[in-house]
PDB file of N, CA and C in Angstrom:
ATOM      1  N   UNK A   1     -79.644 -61.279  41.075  1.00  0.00           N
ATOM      2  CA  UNK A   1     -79.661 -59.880  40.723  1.00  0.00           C
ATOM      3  C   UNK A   1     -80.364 -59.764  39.364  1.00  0.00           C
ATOM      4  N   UNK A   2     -81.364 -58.424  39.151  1.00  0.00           N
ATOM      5  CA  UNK A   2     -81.954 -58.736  37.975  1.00  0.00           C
ATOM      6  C   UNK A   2     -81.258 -58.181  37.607  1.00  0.00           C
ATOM      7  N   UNK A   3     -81.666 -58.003  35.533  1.00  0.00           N
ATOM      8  CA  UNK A   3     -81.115 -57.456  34.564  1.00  0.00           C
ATOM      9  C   UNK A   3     -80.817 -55.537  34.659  1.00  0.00           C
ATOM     10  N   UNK A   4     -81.839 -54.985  35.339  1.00  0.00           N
ATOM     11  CA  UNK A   4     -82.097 -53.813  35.696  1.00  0.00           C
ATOM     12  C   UNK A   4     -80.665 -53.493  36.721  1.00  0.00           C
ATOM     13  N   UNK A   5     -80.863 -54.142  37.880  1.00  0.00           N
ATOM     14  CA  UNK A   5     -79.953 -53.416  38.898  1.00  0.00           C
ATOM     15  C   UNK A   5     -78.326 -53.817  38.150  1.00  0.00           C
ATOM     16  N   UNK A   6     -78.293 -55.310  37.468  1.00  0.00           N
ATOM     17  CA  UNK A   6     -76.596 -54.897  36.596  1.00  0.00           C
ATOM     18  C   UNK A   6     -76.541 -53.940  36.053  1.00  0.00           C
ATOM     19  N   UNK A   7     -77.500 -53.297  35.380  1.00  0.00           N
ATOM     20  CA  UNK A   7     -77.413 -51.796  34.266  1.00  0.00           C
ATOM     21  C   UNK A   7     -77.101 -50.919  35.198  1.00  0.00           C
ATOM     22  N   UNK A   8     -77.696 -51.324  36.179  1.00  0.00           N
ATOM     23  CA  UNK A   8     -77.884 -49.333  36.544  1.00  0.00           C
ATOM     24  C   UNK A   8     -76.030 -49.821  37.968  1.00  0.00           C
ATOM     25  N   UNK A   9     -75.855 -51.072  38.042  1.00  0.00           N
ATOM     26  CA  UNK A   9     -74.480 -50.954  38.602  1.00  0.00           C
ATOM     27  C   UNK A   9     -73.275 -51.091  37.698  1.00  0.00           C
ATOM     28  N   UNK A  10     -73.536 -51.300  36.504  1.00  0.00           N
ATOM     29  CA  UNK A  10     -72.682 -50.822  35.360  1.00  0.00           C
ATOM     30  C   UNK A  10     -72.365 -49.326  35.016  1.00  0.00           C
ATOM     31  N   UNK A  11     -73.613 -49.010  34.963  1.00  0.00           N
ATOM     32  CA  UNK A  11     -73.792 -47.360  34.615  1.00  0.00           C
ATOM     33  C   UNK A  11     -72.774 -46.245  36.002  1.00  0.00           C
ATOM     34  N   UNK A  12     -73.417 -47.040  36.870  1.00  0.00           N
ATOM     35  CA  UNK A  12     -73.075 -46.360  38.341  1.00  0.00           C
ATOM     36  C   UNK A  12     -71.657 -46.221  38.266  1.00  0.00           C
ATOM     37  N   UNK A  13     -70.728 -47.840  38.046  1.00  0.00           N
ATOM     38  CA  UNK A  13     -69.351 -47.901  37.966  1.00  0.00           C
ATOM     39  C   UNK A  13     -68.782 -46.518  37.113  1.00  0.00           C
ATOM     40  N   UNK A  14     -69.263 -46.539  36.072  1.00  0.00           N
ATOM     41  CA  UNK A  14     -68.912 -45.959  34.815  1.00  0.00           C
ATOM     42  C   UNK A  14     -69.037 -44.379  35.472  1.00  0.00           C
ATOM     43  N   UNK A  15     -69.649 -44.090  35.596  1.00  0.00           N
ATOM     44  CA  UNK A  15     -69.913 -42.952  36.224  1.00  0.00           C
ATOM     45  C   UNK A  15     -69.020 -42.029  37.489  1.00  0.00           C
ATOM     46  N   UNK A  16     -68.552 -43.509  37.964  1.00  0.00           N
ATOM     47  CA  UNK A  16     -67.909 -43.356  39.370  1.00  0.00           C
ATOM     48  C   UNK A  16     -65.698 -42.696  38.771  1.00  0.00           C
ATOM     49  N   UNK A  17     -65.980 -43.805  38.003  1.00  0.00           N
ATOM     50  CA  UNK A  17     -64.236 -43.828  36.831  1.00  0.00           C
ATOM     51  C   UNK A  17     -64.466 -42.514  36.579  1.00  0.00           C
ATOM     52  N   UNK A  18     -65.291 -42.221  35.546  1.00  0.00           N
ATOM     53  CA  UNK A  18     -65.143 -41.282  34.598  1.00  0.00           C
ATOM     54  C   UNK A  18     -65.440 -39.641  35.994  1.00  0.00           C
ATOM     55  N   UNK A  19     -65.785 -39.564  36.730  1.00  0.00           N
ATOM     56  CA  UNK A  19     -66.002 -38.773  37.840  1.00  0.00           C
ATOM     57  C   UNK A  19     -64.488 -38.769  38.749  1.00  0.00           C
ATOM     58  N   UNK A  20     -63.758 -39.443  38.583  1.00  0.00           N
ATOM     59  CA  UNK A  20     -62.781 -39.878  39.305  1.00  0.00           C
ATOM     60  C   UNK A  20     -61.587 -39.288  38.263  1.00  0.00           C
ATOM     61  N   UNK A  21     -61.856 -39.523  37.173  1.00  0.00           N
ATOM     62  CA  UNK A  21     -60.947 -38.984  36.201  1.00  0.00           C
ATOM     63  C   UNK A  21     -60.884 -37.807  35.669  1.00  0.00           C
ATOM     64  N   UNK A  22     -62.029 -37.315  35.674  1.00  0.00           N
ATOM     65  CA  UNK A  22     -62.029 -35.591  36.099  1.00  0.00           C
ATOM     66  C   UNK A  22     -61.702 -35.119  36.779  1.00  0.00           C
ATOM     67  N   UNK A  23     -61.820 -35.483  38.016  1.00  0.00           N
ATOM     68  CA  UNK A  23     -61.086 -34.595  39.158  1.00  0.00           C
ATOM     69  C   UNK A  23     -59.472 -34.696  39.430  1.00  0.00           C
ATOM     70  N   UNK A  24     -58.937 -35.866  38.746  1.00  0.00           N
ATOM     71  CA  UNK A  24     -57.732 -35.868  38.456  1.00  0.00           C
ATOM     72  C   UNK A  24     -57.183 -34.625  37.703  1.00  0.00           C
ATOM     73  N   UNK A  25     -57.972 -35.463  36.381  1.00  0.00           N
ATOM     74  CA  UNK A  25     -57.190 -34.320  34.885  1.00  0.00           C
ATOM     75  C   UNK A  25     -57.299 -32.727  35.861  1.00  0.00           C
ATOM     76  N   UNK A  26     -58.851 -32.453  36.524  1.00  0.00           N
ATOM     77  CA  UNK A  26     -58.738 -30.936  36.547  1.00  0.00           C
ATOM     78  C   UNK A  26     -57.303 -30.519  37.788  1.00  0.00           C
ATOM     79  N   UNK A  27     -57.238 -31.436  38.784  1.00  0.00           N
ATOM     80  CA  UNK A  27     -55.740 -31.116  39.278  1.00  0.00           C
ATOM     81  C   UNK A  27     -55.088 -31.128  38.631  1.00  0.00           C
ATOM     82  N   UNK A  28     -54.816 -31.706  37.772  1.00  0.00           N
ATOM     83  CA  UNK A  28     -53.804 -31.806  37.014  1.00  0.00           C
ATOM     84  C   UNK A  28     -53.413 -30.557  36.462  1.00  0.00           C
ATOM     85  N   UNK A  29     -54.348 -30.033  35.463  1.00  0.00           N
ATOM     86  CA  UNK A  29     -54.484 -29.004  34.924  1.00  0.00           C
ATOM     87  C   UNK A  29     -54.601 -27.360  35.624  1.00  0.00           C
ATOM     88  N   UNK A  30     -55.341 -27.674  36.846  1.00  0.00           N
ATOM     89  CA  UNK A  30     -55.120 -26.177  37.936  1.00  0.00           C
ATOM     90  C   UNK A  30     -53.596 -26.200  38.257  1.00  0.00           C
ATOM     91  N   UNK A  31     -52.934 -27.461  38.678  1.00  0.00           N
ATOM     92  CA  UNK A  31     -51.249 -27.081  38.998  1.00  0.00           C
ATOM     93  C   UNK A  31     -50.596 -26.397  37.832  1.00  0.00           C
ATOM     94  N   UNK A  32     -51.101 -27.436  36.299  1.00  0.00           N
ATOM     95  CA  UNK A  32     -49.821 -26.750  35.574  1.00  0.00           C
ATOM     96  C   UNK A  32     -50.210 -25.117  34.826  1.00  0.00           C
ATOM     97  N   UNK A  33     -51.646 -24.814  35.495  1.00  0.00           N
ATOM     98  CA  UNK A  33     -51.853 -23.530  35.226  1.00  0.00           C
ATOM     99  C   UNK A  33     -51.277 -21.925  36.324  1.00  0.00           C
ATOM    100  N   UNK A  34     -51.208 -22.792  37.457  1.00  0.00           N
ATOM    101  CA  UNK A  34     -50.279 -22.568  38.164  1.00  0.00           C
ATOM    102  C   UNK A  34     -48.739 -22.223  38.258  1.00  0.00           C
ATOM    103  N   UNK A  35     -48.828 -23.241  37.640  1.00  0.00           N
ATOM    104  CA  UNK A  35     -46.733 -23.511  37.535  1.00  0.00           C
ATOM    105  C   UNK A  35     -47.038 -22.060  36.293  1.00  0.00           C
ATOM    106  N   UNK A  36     -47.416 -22.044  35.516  1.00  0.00           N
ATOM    107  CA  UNK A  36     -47.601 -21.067  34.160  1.00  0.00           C
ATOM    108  C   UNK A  36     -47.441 -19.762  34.858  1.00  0.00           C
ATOM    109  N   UNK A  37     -48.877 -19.311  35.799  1.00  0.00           N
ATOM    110  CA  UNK A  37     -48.630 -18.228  36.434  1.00  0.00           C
ATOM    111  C   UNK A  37     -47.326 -17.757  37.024  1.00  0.00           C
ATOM    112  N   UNK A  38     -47.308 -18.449  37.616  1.00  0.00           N
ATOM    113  CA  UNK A  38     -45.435 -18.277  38.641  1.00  0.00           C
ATOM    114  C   UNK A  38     -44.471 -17.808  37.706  1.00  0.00           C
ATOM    115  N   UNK A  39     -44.557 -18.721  36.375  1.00  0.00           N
ATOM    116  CA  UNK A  39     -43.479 -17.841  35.646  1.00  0.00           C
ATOM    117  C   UNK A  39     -43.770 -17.004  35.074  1.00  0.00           C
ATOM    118  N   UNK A  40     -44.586 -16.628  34.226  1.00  0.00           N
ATOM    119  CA  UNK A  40     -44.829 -15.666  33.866  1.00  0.00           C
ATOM    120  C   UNK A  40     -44.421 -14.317  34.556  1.00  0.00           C
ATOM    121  N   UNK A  41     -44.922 -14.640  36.088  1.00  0.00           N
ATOM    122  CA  UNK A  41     -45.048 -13.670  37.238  1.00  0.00           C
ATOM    123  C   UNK A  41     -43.409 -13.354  37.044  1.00  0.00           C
ATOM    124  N   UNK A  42     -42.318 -14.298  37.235  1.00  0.00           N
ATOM    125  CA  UNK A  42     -40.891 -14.344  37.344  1.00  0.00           C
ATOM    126  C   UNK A  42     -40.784 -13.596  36.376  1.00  0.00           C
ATOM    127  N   UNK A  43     -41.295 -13.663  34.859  1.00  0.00           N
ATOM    128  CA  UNK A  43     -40.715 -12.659  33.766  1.00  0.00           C
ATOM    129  C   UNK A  43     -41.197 -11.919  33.595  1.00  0.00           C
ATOM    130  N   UNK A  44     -42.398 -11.482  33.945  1.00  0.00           N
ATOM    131  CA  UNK A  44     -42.494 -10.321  34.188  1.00  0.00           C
ATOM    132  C   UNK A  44     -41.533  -9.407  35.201  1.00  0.00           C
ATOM    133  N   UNK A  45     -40.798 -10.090  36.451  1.00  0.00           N
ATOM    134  CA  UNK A  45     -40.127  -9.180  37.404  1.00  0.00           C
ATOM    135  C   UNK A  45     -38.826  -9.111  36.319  1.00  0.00           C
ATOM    136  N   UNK A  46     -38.365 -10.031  36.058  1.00  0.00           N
ATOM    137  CA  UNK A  46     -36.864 -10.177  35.065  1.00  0.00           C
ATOM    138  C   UNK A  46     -37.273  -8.853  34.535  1.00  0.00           C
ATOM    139  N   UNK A  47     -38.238  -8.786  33.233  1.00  0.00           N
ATOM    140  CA  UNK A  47     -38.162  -7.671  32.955  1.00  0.00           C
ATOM    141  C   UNK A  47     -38.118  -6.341  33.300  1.00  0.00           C
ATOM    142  N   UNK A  48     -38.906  -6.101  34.381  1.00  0.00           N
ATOM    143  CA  UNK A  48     -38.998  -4.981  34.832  1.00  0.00           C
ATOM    144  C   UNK A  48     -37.556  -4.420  35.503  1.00  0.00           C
ATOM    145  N   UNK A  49     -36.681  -5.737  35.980  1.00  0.00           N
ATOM    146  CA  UNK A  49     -35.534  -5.102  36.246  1.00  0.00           C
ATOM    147  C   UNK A  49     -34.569  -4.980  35.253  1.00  0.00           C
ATOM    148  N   UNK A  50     -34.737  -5.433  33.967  1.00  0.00           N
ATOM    149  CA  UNK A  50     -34.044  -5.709  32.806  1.00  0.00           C
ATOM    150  C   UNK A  50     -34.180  -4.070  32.897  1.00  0.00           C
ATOM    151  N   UNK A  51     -35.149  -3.571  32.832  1.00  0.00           N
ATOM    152  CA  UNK A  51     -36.038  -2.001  32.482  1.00  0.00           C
ATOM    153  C   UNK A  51     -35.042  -0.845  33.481  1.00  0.00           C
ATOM    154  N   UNK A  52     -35.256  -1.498  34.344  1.00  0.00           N
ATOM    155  CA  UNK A  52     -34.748  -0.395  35.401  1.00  0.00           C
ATOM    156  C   UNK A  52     -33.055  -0.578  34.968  1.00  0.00           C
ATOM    157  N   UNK A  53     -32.663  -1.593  34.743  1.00  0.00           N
ATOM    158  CA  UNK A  53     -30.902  -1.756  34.736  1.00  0.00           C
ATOM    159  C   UNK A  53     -31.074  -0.953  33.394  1.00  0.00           C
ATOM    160  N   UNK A  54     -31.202  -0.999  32.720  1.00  0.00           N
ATOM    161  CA  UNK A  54     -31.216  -0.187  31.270  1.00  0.00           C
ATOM    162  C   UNK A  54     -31.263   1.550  31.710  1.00  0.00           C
ATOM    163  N   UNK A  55     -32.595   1.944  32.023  1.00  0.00           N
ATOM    164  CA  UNK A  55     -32.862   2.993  32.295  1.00  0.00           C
ATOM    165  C   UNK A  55     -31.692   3.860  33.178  1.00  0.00           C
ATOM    166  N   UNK A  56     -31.023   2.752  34.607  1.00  0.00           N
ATOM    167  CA  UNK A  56     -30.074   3.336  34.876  1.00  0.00           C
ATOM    168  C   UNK A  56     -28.695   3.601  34.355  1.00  0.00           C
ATOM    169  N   UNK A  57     -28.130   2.724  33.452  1.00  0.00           N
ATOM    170  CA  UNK A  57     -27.613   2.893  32.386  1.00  0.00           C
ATOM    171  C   UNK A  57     -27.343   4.243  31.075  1.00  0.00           C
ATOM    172  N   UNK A  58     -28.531   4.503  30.885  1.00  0.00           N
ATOM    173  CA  UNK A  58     -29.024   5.653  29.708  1.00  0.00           C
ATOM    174  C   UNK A  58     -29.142   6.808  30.326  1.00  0.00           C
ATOM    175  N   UNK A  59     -29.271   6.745  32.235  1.00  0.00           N
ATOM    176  CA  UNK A  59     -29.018   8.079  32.682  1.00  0.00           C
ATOM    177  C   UNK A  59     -27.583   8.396  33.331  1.00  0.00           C
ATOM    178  N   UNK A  60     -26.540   7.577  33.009  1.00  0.00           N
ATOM    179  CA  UNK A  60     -25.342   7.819  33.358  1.00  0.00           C
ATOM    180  C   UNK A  60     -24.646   9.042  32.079  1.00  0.00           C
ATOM    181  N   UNK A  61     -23.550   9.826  32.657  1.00  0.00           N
ATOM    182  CA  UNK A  61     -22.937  10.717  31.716  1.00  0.00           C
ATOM    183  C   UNK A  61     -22.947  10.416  30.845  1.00  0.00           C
ATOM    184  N   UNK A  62     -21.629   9.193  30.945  1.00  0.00           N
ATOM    185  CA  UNK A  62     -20.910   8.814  29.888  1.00  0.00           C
ATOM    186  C   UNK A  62     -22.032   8.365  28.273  1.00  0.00           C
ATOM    187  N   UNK A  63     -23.486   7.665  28.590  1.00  0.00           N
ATOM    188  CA  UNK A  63     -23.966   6.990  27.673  1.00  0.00           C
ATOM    189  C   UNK A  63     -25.187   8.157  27.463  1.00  0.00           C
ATOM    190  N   UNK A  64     -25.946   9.094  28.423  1.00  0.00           N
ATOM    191  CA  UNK A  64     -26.489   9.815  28.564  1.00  0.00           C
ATOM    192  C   UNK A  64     -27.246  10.581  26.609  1.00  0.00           C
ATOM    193  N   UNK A  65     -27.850   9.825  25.986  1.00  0.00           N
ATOM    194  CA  UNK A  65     -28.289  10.559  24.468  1.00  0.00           C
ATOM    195  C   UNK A  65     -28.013   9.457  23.533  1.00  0.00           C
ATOM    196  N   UNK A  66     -27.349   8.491  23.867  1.00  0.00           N
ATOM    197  CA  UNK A  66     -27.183   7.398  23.319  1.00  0.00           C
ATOM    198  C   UNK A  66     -28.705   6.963  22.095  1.00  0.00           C
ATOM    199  N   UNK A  67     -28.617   6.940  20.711  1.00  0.00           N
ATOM    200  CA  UNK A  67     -29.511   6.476  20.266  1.00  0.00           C
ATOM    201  C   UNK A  67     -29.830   4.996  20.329  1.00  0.00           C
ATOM    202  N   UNK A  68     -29.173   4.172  20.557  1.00  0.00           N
ATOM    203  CA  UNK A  68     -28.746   2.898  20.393  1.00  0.00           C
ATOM    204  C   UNK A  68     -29.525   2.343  21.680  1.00  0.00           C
ATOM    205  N   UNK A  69     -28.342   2.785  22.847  1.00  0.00           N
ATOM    206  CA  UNK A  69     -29.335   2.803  24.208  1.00  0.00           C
ATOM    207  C   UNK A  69     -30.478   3.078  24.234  1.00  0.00           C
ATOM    208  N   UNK A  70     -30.940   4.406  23.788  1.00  0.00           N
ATOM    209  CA  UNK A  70     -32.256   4.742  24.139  1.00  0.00           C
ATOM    210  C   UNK A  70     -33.948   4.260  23.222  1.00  0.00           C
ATOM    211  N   UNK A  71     -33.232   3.430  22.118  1.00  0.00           N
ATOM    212  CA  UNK A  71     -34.307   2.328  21.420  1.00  0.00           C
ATOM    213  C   UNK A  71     -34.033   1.188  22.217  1.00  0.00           C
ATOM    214  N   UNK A  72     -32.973   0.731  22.871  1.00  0.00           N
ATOM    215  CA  UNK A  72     -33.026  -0.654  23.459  1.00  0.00           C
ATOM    216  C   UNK A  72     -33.799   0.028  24.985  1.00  0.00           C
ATOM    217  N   UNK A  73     -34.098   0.992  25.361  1.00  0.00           N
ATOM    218  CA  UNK A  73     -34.823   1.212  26.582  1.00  0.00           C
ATOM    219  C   UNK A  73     -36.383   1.451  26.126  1.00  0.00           C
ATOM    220  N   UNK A  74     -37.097   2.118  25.131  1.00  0.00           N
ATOM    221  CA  UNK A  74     -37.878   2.330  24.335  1.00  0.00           C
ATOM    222  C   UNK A  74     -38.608   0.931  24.119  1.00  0.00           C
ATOM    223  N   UNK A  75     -37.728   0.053  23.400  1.00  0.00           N
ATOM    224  CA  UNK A  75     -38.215  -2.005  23.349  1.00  0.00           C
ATOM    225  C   UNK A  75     -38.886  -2.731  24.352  1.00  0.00           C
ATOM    226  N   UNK A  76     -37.615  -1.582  25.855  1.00  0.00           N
ATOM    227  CA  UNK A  76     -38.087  -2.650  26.890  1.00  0.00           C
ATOM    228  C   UNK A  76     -39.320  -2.146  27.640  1.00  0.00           C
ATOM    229  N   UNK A  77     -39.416  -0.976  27.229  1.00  0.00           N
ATOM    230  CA  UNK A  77     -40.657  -0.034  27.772  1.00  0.00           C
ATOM    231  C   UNK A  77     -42.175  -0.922  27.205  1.00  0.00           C
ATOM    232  N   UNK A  78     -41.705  -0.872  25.993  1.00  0.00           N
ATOM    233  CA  UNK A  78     -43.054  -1.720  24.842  1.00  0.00           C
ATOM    234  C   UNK A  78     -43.370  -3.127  25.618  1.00  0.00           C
ATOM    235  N   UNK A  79     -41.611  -3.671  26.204  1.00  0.00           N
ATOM    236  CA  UNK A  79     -42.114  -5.583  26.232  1.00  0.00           C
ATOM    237  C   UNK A  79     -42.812  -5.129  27.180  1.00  0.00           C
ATOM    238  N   UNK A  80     -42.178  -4.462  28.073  1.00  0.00           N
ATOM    239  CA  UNK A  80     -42.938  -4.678  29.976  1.00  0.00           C
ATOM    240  C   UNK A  80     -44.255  -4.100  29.401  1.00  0.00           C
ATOM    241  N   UNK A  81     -44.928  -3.597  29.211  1.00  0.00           N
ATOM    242  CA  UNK A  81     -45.782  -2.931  28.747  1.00  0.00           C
ATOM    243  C   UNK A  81     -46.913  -4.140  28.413  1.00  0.00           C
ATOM    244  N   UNK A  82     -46.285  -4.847  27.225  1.00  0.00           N
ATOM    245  CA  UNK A  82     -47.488  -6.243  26.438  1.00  0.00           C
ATOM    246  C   UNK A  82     -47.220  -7.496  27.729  1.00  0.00           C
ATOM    247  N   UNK A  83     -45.796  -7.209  28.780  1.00  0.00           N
ATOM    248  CA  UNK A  83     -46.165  -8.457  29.603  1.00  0.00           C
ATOM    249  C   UNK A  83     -47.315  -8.266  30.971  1.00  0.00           C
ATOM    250  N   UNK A  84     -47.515  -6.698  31.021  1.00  0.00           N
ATOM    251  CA  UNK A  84     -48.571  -6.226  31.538  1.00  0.00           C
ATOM    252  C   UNK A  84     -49.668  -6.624  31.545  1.00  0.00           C
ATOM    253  N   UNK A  85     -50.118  -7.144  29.963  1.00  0.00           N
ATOM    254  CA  UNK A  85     -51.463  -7.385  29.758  1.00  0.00           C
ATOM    255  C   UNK A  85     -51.331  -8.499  30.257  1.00  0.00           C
ATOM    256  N   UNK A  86     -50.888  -9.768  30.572  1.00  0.00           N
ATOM    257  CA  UNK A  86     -50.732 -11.139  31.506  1.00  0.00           C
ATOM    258  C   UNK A  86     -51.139 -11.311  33.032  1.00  0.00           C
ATOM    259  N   UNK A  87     -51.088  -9.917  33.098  1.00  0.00           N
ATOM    260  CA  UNK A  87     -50.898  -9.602  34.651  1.00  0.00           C
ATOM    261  C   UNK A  87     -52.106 -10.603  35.122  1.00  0.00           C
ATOM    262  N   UNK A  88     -53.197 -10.737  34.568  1.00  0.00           N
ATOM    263  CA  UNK A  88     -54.505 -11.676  35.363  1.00  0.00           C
ATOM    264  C   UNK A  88     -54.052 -12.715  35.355  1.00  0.00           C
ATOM    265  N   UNK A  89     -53.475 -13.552  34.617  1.00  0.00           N
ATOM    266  CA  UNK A  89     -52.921 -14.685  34.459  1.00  0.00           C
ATOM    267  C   UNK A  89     -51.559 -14.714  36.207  1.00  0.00           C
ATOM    268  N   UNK A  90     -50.703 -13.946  35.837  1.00  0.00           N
ATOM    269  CA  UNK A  90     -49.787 -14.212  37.182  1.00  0.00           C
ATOM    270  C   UNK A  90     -50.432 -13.733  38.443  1.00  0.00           C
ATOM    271  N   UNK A  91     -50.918 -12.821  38.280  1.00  0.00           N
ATOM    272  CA  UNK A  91     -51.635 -12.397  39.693  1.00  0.00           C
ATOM    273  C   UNK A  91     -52.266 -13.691  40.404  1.00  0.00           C
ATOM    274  N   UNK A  92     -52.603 -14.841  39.506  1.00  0.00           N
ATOM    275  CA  UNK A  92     -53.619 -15.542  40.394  1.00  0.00           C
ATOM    276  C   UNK A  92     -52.791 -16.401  41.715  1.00  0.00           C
ATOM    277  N   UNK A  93     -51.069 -16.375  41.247  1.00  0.00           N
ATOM    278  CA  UNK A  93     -50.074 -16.848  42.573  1.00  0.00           C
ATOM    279  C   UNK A  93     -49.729 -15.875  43.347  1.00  0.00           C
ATOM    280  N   UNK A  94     -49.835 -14.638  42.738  1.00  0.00           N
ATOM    281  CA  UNK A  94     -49.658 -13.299  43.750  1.00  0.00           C
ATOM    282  C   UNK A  94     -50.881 -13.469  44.796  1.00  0.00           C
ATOM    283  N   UNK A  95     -52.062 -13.680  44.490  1.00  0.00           N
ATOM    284  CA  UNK A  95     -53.134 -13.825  45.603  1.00  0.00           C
ATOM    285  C   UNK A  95     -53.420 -14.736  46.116  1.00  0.00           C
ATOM    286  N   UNK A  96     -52.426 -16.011  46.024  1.00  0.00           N
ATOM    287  CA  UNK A  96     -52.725 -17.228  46.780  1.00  0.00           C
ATOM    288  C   UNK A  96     -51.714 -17.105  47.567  1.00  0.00           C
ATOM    289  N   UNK A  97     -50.364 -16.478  47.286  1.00  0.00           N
ATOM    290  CA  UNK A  97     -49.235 -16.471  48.043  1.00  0.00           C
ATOM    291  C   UNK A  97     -49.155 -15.543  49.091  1.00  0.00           C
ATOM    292  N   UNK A  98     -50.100 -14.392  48.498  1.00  0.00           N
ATOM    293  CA  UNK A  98     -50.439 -13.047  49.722  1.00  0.00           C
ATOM    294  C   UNK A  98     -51.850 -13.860  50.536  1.00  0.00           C
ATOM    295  N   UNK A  99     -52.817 -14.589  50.415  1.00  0.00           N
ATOM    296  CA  UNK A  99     -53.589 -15.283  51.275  1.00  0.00           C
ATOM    297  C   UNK A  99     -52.873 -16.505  51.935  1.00  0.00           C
ATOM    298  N   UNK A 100     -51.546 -16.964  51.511  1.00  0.00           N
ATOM    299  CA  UNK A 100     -50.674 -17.838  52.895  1.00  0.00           C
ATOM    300  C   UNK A 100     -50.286 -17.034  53.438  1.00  0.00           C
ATOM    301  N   UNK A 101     -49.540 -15.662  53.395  1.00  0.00           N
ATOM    302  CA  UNK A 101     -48.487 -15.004  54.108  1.00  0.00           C
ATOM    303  C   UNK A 101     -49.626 -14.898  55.370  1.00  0.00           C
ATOM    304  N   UNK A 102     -51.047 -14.193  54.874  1.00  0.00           N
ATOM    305  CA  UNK A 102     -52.021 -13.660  56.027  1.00  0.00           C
ATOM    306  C   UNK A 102     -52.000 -15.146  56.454  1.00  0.00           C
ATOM    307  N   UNK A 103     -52.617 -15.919  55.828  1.00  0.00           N
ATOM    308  CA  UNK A 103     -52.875 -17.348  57.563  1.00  0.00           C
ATOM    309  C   UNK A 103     -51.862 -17.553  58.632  1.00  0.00           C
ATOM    310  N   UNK A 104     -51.081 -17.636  57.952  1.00  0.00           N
ATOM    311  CA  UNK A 104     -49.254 -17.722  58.547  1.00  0.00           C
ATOM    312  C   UNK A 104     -49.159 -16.658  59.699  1.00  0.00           C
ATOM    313  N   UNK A 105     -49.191 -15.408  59.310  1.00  0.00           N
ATOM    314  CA  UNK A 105     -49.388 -14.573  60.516  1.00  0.00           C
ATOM    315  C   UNK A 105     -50.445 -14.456  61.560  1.00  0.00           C
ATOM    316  N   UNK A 106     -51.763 -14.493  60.883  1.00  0.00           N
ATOM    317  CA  UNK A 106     -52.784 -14.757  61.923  1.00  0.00           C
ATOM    318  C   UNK A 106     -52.566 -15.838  62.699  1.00  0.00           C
ATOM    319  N   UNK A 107     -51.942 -16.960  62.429  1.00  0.00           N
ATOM    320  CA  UNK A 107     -51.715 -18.236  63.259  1.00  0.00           C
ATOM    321  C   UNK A 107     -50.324 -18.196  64.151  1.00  0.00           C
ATOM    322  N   UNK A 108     -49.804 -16.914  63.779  1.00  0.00           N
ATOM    323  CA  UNK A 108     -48.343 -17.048  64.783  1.00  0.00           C
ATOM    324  C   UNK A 108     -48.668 -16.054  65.813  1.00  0.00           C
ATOM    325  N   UNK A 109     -48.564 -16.309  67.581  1.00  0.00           N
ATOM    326  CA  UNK A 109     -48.933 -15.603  68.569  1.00  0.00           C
ATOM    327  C   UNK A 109     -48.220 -13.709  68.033  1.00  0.00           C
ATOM    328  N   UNK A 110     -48.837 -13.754  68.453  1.00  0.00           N
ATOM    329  CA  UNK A 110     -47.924 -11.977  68.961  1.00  0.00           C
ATOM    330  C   UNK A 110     -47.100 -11.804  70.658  1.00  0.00           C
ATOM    331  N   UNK A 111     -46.459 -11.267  70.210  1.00  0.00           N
ATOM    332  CA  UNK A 111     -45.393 -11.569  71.795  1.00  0.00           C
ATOM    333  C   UNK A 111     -44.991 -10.699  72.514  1.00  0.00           C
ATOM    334  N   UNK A 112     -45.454  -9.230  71.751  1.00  0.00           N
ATOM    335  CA  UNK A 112     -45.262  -7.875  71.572  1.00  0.00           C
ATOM    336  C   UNK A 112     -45.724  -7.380  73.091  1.00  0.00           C
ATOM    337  N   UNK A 113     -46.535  -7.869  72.657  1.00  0.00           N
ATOM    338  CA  UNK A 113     -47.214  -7.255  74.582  1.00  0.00           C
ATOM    339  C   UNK A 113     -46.278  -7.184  75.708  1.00  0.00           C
TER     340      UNK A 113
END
């Protein structure tokens, strides 16, 4: 073997690892950007029902003008609000999870007939 074809099957190896190890790291890195979305997505819902349990709360009689209540509903208006701006970030499991539900159904007969 000449000096030439060891280089260029050195180079090749090298090439082959380091190509191999990218496509790792980037799985790696699409799951745990993933796993990120999902929760986010989760606290964002927490909140929103944090929002609604509050809200129903502040429209009962008894608490109904409450200042106290109605800055802790006001807070949660603001969080849900800034966890809004995330929304691109969680959406990206909302549209992978709404593109399984569709395969899932397109692939199950209909029986209806």
């Amino acid at each position: 073997m000449s000096r030439l074809e060891t280089i260029l099957l050195v180079v090749s190896s090298i090439s082959i690892l380091i190509n191999i190890g990218l496509v790792v790291y980037t799985r790696i890195a699409i799951s745990k950007l993933l796993l990120v979305s999902e929760e986010l997505g989760d606290l964002q819902d927490m909140v929103d029902s944090f929002l609604n349990h509050i809200g129903v709360i502040y429209e009962m009689e008894m608490f109904y003008g409450d200042q106290t209540l109605e800055s802790l509903l006001e807070h949660a208006r603001d969080f849900s609000e800034q966890m809004s701006s995330f929304e691109y970030i969680y959406s990206l499991t909302d549209e992978e999870e709404a593109d399984q539900v569709e395969e899932q159904t397109e692939e199950e007969p209909n029986y209806d007939d």
